[in-house]
PDB file of N, CA and C in Angstrom:
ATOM      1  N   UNK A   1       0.837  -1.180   0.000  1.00  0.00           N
ATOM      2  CA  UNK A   1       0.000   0.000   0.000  1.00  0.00           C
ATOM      3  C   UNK A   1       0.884   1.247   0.000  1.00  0.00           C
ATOM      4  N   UNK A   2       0.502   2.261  -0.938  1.00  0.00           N
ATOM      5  CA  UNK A   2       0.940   3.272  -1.034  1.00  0.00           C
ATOM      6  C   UNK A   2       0.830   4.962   0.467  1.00  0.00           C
ATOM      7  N   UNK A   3       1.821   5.152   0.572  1.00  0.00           N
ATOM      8  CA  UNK A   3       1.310   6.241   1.887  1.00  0.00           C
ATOM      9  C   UNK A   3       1.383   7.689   1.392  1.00  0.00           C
ATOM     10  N   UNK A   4       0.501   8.105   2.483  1.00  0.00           N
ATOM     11  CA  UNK A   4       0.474   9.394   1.470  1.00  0.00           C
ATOM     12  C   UNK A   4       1.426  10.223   1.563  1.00  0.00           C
ATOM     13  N   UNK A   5       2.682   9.462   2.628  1.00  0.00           N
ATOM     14  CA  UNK A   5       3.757  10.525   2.170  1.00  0.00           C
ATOM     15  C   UNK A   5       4.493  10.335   1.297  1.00  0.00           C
ATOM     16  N   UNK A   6       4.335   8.761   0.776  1.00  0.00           N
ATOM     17  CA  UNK A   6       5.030   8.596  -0.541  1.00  0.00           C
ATOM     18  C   UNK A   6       4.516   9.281  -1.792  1.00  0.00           C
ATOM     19  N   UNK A   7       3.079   9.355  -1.766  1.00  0.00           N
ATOM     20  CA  UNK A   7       2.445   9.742  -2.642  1.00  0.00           C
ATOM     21  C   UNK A   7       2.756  11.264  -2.771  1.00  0.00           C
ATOM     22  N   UNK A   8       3.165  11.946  -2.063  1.00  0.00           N
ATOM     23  CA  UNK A   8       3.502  13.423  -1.777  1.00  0.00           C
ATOM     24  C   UNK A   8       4.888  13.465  -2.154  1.00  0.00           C
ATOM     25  N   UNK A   9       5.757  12.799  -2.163  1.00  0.00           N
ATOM     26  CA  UNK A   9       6.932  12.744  -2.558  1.00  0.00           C
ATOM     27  C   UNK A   9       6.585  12.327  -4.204  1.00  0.00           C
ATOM     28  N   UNK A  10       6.069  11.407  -4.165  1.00  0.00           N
ATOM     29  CA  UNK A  10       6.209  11.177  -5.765  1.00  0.00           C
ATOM     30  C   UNK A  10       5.317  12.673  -6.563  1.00  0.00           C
ATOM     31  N   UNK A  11       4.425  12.790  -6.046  1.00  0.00           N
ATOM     32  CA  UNK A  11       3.725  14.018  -6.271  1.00  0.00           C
ATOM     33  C   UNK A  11       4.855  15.582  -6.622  1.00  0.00           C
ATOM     34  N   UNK A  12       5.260  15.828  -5.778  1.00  0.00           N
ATOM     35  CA  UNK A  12       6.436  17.103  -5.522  1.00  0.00           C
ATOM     36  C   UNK A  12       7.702  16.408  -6.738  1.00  0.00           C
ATOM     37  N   UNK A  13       8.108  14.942  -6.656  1.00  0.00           N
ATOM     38  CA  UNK A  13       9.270  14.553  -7.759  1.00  0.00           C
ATOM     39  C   UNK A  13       8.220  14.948  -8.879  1.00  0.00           C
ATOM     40  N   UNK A  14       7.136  14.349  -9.511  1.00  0.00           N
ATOM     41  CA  UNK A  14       6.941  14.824 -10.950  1.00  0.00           C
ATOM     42  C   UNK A  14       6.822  16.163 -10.764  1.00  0.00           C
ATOM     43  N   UNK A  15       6.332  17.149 -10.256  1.00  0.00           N
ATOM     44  CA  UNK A  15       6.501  18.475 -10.618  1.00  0.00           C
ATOM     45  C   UNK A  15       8.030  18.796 -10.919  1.00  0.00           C
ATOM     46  N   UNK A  16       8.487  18.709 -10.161  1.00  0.00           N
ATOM     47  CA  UNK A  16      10.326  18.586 -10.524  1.00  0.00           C
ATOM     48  C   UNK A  16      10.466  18.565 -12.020  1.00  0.00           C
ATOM     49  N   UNK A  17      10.085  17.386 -12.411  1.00  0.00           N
ATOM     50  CA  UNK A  17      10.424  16.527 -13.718  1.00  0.00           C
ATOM     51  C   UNK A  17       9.500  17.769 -15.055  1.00  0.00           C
ATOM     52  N   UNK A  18       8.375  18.199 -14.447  1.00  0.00           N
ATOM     53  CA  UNK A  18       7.536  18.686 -15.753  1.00  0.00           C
ATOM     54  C   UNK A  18       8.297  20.307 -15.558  1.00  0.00           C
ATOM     55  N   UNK A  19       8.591  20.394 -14.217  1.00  0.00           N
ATOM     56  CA  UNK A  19       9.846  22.157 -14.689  1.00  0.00           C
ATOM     57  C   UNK A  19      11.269  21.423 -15.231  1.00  0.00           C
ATOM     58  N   UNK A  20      11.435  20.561 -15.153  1.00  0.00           N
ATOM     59  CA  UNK A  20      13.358  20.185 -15.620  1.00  0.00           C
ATOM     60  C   UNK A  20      12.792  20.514 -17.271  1.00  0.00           C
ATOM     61  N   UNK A  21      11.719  19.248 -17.351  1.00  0.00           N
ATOM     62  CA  UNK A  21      11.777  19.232 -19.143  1.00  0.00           C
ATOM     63  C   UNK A  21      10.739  20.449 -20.156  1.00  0.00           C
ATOM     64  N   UNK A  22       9.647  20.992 -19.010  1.00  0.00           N
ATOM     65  CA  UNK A  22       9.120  21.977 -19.791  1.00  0.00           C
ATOM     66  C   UNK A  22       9.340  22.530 -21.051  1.00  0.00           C
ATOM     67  N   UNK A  23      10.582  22.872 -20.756  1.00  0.00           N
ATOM     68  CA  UNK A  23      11.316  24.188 -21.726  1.00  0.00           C
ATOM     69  C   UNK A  23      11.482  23.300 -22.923  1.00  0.00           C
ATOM     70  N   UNK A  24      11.216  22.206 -23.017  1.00  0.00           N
ATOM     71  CA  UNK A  24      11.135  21.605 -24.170  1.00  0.00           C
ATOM     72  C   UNK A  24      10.344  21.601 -25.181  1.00  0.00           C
ATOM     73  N   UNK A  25       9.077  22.127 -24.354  1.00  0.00           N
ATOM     74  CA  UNK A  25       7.874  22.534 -25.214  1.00  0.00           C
ATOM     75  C   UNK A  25       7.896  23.624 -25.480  1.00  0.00           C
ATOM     76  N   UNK A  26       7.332  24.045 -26.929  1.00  0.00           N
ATOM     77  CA  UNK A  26       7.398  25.424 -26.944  1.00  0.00           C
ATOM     78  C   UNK A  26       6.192  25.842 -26.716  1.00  0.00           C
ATOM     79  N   UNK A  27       5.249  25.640 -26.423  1.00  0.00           N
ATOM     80  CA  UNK A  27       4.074  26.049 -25.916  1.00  0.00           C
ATOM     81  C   UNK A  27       3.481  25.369 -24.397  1.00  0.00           C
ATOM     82  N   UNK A  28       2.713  26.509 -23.576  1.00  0.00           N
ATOM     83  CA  UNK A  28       2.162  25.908 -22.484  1.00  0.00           C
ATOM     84  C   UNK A  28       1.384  24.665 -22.581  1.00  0.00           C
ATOM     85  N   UNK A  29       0.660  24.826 -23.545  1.00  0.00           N
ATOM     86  CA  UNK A  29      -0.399  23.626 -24.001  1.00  0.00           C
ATOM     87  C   UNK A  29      -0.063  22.191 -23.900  1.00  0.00           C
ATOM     88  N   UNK A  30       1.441  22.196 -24.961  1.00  0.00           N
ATOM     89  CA  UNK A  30       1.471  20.904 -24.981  1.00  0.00           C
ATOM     90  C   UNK A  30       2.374  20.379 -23.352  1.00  0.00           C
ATOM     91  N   UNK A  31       2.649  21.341 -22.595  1.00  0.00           N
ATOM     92  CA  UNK A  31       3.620  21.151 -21.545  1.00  0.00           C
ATOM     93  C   UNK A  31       2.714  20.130 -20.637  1.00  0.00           C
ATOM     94  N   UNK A  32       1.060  20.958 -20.265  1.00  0.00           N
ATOM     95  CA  UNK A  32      -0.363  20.723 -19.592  1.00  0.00           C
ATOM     96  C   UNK A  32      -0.166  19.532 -19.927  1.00  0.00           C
ATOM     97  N   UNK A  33      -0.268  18.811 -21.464  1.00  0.00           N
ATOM     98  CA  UNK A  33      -0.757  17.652 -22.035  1.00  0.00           C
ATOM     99  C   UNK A  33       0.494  16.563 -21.332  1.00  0.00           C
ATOM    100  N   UNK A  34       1.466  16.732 -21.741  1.00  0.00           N
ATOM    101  CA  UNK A  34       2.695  16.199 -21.385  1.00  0.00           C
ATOM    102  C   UNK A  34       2.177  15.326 -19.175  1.00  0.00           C
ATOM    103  N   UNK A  35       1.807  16.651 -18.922  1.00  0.00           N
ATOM    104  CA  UNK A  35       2.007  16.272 -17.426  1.00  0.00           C
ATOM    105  C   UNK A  35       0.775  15.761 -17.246  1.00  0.00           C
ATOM    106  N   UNK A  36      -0.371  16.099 -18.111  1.00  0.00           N
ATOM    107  CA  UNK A  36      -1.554  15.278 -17.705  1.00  0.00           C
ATOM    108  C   UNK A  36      -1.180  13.623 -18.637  1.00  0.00           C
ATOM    109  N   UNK A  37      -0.853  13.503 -19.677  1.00  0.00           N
ATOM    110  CA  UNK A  37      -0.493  12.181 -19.964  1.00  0.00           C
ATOM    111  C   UNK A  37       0.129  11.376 -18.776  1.00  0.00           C
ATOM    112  N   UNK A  38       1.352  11.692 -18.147  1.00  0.00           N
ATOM    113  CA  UNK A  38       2.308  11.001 -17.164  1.00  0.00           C
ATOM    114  C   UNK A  38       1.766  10.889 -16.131  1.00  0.00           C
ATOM    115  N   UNK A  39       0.433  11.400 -15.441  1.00  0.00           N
ATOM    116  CA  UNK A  39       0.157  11.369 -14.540  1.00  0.00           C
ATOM    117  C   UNK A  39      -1.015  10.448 -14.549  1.00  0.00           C
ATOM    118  N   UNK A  40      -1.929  10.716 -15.820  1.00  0.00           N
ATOM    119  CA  UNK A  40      -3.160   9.571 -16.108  1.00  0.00           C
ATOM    120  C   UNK A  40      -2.476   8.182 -16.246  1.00  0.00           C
ATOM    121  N   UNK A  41      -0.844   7.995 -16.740  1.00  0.00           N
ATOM    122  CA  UNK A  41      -0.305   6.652 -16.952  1.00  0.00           C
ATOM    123  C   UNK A  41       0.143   5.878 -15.299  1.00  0.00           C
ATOM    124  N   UNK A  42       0.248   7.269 -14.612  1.00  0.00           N
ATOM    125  CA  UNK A  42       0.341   6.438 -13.590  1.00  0.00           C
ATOM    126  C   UNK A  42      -0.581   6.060 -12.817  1.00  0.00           C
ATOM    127  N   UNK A  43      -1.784   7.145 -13.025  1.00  0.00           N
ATOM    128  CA  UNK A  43      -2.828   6.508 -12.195  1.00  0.00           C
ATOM    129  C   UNK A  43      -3.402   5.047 -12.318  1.00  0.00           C
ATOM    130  N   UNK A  44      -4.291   4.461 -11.408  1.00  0.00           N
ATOM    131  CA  UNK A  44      -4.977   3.944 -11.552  1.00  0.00           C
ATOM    132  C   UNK A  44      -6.210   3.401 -12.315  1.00  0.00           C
ATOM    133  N   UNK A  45      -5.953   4.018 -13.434  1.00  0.00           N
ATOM    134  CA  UNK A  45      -6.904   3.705 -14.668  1.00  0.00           C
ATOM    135  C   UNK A  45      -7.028   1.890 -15.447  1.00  0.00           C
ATOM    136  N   UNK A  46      -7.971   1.646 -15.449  1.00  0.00           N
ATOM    137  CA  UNK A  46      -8.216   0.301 -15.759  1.00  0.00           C
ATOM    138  C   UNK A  46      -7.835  -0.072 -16.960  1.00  0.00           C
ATOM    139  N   UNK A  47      -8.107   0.669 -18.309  1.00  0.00           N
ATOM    140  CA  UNK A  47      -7.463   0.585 -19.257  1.00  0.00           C
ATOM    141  C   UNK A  47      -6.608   1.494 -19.684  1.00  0.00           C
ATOM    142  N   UNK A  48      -4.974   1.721 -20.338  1.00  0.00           N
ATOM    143  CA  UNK A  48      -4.393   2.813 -20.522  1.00  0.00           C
ATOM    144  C   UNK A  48      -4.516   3.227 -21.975  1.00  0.00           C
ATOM    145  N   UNK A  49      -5.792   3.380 -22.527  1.00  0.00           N
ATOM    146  CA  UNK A  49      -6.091   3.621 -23.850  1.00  0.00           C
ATOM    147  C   UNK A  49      -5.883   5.339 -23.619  1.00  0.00           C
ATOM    148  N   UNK A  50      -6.374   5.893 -25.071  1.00  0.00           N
ATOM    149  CA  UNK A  50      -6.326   7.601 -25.193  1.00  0.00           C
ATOM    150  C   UNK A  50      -7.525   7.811 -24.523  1.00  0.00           C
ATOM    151  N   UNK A  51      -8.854   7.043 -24.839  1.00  0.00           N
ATOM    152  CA  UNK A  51     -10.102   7.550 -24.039  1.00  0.00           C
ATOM    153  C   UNK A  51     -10.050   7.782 -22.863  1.00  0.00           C
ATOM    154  N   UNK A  52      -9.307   6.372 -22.097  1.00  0.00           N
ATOM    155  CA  UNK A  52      -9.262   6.609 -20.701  1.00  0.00           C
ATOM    156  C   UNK A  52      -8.344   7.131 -20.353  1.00  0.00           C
ATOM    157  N   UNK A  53      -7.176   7.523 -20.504  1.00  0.00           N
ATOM    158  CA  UNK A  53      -6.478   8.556 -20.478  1.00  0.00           C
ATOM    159  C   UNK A  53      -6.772   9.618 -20.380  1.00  0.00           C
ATOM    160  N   UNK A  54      -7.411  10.337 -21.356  1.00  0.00           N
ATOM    161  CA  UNK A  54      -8.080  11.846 -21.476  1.00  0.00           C
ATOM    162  C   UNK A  54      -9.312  11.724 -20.098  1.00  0.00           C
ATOM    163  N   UNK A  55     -10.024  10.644 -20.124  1.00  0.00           N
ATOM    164  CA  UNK A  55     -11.218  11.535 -19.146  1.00  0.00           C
ATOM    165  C   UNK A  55     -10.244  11.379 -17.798  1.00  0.00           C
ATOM    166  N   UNK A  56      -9.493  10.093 -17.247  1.00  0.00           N
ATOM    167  CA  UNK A  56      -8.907  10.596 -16.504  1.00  0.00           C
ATOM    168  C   UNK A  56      -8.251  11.933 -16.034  1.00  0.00           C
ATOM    169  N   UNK A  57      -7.520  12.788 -17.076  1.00  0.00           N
ATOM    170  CA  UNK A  57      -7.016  13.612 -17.162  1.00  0.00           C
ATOM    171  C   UNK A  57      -7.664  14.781 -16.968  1.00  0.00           C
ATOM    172  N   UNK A  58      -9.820  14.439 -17.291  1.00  0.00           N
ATOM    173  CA  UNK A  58     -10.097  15.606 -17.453  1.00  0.00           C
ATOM    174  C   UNK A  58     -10.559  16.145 -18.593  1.00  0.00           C
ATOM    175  N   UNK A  59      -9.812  15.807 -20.110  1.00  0.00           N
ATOM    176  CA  UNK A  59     -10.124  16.373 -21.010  1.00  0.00           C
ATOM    177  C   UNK A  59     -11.290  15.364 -21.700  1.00  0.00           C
ATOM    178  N   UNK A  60     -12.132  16.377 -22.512  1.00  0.00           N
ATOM    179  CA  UNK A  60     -12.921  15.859 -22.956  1.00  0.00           C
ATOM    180  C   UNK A  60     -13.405  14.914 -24.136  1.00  0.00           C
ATOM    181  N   UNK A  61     -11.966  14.609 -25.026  1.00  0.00           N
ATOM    182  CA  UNK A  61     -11.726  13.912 -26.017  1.00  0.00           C
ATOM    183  C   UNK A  61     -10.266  13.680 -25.688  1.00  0.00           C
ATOM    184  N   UNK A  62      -9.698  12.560 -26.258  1.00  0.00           N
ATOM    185  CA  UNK A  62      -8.148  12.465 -26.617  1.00  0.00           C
ATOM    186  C   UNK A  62      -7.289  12.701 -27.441  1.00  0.00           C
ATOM    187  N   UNK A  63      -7.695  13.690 -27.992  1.00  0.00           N
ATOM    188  CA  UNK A  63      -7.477  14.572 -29.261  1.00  0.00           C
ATOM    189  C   UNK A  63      -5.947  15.139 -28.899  1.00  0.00           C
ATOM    190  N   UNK A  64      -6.250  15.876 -28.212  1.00  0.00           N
ATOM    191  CA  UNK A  64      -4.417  16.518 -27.317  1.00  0.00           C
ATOM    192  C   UNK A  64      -3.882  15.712 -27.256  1.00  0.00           C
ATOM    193  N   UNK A  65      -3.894  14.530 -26.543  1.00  0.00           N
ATOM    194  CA  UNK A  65      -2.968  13.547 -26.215  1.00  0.00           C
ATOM    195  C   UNK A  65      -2.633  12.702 -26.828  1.00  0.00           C
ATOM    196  N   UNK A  66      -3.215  12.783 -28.202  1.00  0.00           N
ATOM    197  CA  UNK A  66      -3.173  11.994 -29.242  1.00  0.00           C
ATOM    198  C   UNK A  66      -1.731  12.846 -30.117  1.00  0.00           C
ATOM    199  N   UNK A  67      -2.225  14.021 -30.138  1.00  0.00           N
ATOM    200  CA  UNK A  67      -1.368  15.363 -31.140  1.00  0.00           C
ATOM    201  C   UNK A  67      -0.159  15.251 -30.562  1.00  0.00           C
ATOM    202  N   UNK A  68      -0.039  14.983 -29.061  1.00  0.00           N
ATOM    203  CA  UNK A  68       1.132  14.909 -28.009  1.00  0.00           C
ATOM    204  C   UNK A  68       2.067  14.221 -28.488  1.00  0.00           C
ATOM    205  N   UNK A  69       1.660  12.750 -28.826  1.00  0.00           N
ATOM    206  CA  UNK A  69       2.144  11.495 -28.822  1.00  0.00           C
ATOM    207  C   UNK A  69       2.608  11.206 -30.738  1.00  0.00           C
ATOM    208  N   UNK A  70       1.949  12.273 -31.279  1.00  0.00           N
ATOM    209  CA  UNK A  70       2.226  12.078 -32.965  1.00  0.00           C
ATOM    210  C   UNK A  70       3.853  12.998 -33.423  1.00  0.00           C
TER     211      UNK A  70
END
């Protein structure tokens, strides 16, 4: 079982990770997409398709995360 201070640590490390590589994106947009992808892959989602990916994430199609990944 996961604790939530691990979960807070892993939480605070990916923010780390989405300011180290940000600047890689040249737009905010795809930066959002980037950190909502890595974070829907780690969740707990039953299937790791684009559908369930995106609503995990929030968004309302997988359209972004599709554009992300092309």
């Amino acid at each position: 079982m996961i604790t939530e201070q691990a979960a807070e640590t892993w939480d605070r490390d990916l923010d780390h990770l989405f300011t180290t590589i940000g600047h890689h994106f040249g737009r905010v947009e795809p930066r959002r997409r980037m950190r909502d992808y890595v974070r829907a892959l780690l969740a707990p989602v039953a299937r790791k398709n684009s559908w369930q990916l995106a609503e995990h994430a929030g968004h309302s199609t997988p359209d972004g995360l599709q554009h992300l990944l092309s």
